[in-house]
Protein backbone atom coordinates (compact mmCIF):
# COMPACT_ATOMS: atom_id res chain seq x y z
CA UNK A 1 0.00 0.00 0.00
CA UNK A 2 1.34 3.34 -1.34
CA UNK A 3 0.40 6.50 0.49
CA UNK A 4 -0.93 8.59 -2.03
CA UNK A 5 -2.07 12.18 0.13
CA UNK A 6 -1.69 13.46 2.84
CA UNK A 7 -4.23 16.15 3.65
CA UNK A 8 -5.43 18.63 6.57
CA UNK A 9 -8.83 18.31 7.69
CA UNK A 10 -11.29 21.20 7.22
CA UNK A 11 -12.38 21.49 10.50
CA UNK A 12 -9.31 20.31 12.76
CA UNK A 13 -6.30 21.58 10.47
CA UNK A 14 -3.53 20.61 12.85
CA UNK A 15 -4.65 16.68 11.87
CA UNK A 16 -4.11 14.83 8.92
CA UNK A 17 -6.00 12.60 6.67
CA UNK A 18 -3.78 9.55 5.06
CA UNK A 19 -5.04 8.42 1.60
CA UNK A 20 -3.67 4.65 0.74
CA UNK A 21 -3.82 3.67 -2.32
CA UNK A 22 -6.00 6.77 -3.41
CA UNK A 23 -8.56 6.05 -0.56
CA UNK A 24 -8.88 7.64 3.24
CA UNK A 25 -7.13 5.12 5.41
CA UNK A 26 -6.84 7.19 8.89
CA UNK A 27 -6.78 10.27 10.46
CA UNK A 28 -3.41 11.45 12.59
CA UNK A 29 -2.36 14.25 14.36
CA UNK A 30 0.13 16.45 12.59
CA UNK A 31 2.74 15.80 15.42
CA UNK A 32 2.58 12.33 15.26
CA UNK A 33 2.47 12.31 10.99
CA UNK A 34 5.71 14.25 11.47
CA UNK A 35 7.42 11.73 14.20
CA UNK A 36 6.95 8.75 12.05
CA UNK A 37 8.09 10.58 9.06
CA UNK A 38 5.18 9.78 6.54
CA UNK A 39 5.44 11.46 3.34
CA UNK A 40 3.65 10.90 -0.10
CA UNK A 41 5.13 8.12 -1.95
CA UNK A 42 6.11 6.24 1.41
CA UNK A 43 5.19 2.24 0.93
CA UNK A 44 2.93 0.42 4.06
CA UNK A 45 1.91 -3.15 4.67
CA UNK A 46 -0.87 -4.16 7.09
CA UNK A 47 1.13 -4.17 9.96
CA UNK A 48 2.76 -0.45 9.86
CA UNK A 49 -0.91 0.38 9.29
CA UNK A 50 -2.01 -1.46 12.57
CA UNK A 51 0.82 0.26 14.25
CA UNK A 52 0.21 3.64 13.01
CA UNK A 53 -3.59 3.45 14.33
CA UNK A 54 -2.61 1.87 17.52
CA UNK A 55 -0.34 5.26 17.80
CA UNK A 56 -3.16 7.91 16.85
CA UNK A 57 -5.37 5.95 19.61
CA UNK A 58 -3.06 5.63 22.55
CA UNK A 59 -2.33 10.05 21.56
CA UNK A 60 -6.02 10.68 21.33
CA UNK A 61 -6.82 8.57 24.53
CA UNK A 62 -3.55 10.11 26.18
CA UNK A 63 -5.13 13.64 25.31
CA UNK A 64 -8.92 12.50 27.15
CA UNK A 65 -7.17 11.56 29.72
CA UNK A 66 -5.45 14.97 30.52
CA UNK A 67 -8.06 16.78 29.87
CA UNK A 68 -10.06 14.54 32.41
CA UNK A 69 -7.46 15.26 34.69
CA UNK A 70 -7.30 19.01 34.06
CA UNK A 71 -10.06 20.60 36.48
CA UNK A 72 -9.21 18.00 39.41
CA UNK A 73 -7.08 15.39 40.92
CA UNK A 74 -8.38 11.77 40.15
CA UNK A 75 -8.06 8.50 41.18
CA UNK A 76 -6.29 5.85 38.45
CA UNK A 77 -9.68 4.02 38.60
CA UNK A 78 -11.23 6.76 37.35
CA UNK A 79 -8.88 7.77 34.79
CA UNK A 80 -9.50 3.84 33.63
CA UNK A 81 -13.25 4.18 33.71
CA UNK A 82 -12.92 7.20 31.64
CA UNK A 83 -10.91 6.35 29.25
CA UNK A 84 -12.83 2.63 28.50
CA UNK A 85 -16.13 4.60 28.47
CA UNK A 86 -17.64 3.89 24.73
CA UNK A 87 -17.18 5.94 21.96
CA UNK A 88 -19.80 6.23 18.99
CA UNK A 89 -17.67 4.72 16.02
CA UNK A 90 -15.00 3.46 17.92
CA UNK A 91 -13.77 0.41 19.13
CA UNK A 92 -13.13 -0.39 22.62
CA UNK A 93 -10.14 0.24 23.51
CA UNK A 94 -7.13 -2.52 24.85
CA UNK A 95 -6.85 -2.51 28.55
CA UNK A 96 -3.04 -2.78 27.60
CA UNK A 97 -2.89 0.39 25.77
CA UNK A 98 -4.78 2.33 28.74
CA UNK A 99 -2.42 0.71 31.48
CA UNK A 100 0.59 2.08 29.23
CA UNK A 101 -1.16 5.35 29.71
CA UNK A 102 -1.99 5.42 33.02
CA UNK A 103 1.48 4.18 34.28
CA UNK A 104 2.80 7.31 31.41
CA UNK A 105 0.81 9.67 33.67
CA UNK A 106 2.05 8.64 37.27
CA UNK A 107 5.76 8.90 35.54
CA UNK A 108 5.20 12.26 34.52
CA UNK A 109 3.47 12.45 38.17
CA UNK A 110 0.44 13.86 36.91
CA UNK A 111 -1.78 10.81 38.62
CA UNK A 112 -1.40 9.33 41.94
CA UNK A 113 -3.76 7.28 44.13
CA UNK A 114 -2.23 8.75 47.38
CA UNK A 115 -2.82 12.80 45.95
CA UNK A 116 -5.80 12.45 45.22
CA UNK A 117 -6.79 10.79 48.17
CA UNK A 118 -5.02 13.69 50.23
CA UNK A 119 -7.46 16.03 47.85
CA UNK A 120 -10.51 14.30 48.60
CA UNK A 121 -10.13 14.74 52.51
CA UNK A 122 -9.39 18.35 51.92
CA UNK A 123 -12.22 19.24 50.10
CA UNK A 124 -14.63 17.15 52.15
CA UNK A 125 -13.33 18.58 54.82
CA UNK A 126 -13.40 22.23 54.37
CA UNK A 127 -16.62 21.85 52.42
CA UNK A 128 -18.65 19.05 53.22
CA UNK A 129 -17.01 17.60 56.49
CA UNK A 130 -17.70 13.51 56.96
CA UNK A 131 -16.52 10.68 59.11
CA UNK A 132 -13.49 9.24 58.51
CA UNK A 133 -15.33 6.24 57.98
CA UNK A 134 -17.85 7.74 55.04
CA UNK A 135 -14.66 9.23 54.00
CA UNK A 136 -13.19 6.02 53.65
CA UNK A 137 -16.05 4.59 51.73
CA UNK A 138 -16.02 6.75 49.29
CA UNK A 139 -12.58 6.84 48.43
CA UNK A 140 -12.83 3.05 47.89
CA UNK A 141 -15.36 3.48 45.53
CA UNK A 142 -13.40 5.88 43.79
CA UNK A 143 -10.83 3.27 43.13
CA UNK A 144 -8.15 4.01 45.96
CA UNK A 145 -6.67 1.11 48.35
CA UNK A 146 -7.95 0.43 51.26
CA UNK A 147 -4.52 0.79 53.04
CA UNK A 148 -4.22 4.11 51.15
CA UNK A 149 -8.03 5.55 52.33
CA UNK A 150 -7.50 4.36 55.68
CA UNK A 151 -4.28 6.48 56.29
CA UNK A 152 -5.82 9.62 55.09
CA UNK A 153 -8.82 9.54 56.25
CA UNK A 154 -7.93 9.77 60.15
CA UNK A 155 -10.78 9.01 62.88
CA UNK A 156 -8.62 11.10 64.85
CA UNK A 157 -9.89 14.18 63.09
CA UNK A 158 -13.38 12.71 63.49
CA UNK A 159 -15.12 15.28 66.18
CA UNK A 160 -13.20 18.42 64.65
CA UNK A 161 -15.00 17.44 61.51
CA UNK A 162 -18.51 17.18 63.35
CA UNK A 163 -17.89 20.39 64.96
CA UNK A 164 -17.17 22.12 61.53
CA UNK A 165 -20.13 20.52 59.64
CA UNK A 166 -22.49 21.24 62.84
CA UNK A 167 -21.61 24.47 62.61
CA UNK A 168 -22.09 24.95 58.56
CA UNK A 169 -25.33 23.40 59.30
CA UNK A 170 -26.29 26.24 62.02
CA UNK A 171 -27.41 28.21 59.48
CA UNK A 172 -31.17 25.99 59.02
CA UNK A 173 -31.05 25.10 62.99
CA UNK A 174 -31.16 28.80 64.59
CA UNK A 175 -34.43 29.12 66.33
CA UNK A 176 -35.30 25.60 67.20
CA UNK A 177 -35.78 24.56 70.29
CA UNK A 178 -33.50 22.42 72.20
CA UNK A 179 -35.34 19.10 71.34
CA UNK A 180 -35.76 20.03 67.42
CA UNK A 181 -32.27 21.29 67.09
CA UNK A 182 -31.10 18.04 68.82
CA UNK A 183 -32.77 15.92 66.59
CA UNK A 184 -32.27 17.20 63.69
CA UNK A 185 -28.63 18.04 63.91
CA UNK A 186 -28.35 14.71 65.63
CA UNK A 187 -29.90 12.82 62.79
CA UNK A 188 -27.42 14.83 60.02
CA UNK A 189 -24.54 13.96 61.81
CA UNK A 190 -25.38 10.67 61.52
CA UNK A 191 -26.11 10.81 58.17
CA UNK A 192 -22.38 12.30 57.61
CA UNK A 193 -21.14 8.74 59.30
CA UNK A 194 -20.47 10.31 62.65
CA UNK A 195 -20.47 7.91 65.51
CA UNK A 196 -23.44 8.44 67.78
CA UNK A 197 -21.11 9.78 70.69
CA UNK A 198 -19.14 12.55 68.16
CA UNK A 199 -22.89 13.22 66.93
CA UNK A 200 -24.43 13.42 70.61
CA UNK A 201 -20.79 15.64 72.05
CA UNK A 202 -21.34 17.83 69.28
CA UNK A 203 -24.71 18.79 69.32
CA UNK A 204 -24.47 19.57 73.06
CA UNK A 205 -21.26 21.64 72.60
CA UNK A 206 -22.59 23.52 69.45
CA UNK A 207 -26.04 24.38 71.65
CA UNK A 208 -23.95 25.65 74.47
CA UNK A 209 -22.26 27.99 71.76
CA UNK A 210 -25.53 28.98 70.20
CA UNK A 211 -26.82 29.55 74.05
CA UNK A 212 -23.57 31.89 74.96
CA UNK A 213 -24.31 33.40 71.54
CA UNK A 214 -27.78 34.54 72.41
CA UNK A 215 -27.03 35.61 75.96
CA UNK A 216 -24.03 38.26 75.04
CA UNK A 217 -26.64 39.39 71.95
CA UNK A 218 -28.95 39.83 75.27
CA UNK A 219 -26.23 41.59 77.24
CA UNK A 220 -25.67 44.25 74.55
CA UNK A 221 -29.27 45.04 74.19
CA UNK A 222 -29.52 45.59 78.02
CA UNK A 223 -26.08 47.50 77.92
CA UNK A 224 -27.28 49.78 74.91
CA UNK A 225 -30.46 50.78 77.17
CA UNK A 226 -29.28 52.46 79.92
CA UNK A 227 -26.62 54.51 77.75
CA UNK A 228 -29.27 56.30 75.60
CA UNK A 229 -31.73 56.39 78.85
CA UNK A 230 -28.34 58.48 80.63
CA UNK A 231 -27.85 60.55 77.49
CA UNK A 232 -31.37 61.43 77.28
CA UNK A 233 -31.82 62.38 80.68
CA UNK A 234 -28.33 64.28 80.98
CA UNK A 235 -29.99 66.43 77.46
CA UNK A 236 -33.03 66.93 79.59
CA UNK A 237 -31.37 68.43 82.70
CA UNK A 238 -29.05 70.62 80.54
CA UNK A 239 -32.55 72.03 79.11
């Protein structure tokens, strides 16, 4: 097989469509056309063809894959998933070729199990704080080891996270009275996969706060009071 053009597409010029034999054969990106040095004229058999196509797939899969990873860390399971999703006119691709890709990206230390895990606990914990053991759970199911989840997700950490979370949740709470806002902060704790003694410490501390809250607001309104009753009076005697 002879290639007989090599042309750039219409609508993506910095790829290339290879004529064989005077009929499309593939499409390639222009850096990859230039790496394997194909020029008009050049002779192929089957196999350089296979090869050639293998290429342009691993590049185009390699390119999903950063842009996958490009708003947020992920997990190599992910990546994976992502990568062996179906395509509409496309073959599956080889779990071979996606392992060669994946283990290309934790070379060039763009994907690692243990940074995204460290990512996960951040954000969950600064914006939707959870047990170390929901924490846990979900990084499994993200793909991450178990030995991996368990050492970042820290049971240590487990009432500071209550505490934050009780306190995000305040917000829907204020005004209750003691046996609502028990419950129901009780009962979202739980949901978060707080123990039931972090859930029960917490929602007594985070009354007492709301309590001590109320009675300085209290304080000020009694202290403001007398002030303008003295100022008024002192106006009235210099009148």
């Amino acid at each position: 097989m002879k290639i007989t053009a090599i042309e750039p597409q219409q609508r993506h010029p910095d790829r290339y469509n290879i004529a064989l034999d005077g009929r499309f054969a593939l499409g390639m990106d222009g850096a990859l056309v230039v790496a394997e040095g194909l020029c008009v004229g050049q002779e192929l058999n089957a196999a350089d063809v296979e090869r050639l196509t293998g290429r342009e797939e691993e590049r185009w899969l390699f390119d999903a894959a950063l842009r996958f990873l490009a708003p947020r860390p992920r997990s190599r399971a992910e990546v994976r998933r992502r990568l062996l999703a179906p395509r509409p006119n496309h073959p599956i691709p080889s779990r071979e070729g996606i392992e060669r890709i994946l283990d290309r990206l934790e070379n060039m230390e763009l994907l690692n199990d243990r940074d995204f895990a460290d990512f996960w606990v951040e954000n969950r914990e600064r914006f939707s704080p959870r047990s170390a053991r929901a924490l846990g759970q979900e990084l499994r199911q993200k793909g991450v080891a178990r030995e991996t989840a368990e050492q970042v997700s820290d049971p240590e950490r487990d009432e500071d996270r209550a505490l934050t979370a009780a306190r995000q949740r305040l917000h829907a709470l204020r005004g209750l009275e003691y046996e609502a806002f028990r419950t129901r902060l009780g009962q979202f704790l739980l949901r978060r996969g707080f123990s039931y003694g972090v859930a029960r410490t917490t929602v007594q501390q985070v009354w007492e706060e709301l309590r001590g809250e109320a009675a300085a607001e209290d304080d000020e309104d009694g202290d403001d009071g007398p002030d303008e009753m003295g100022r008024d009076a002192e106006i009235d005697t210099d009148e």
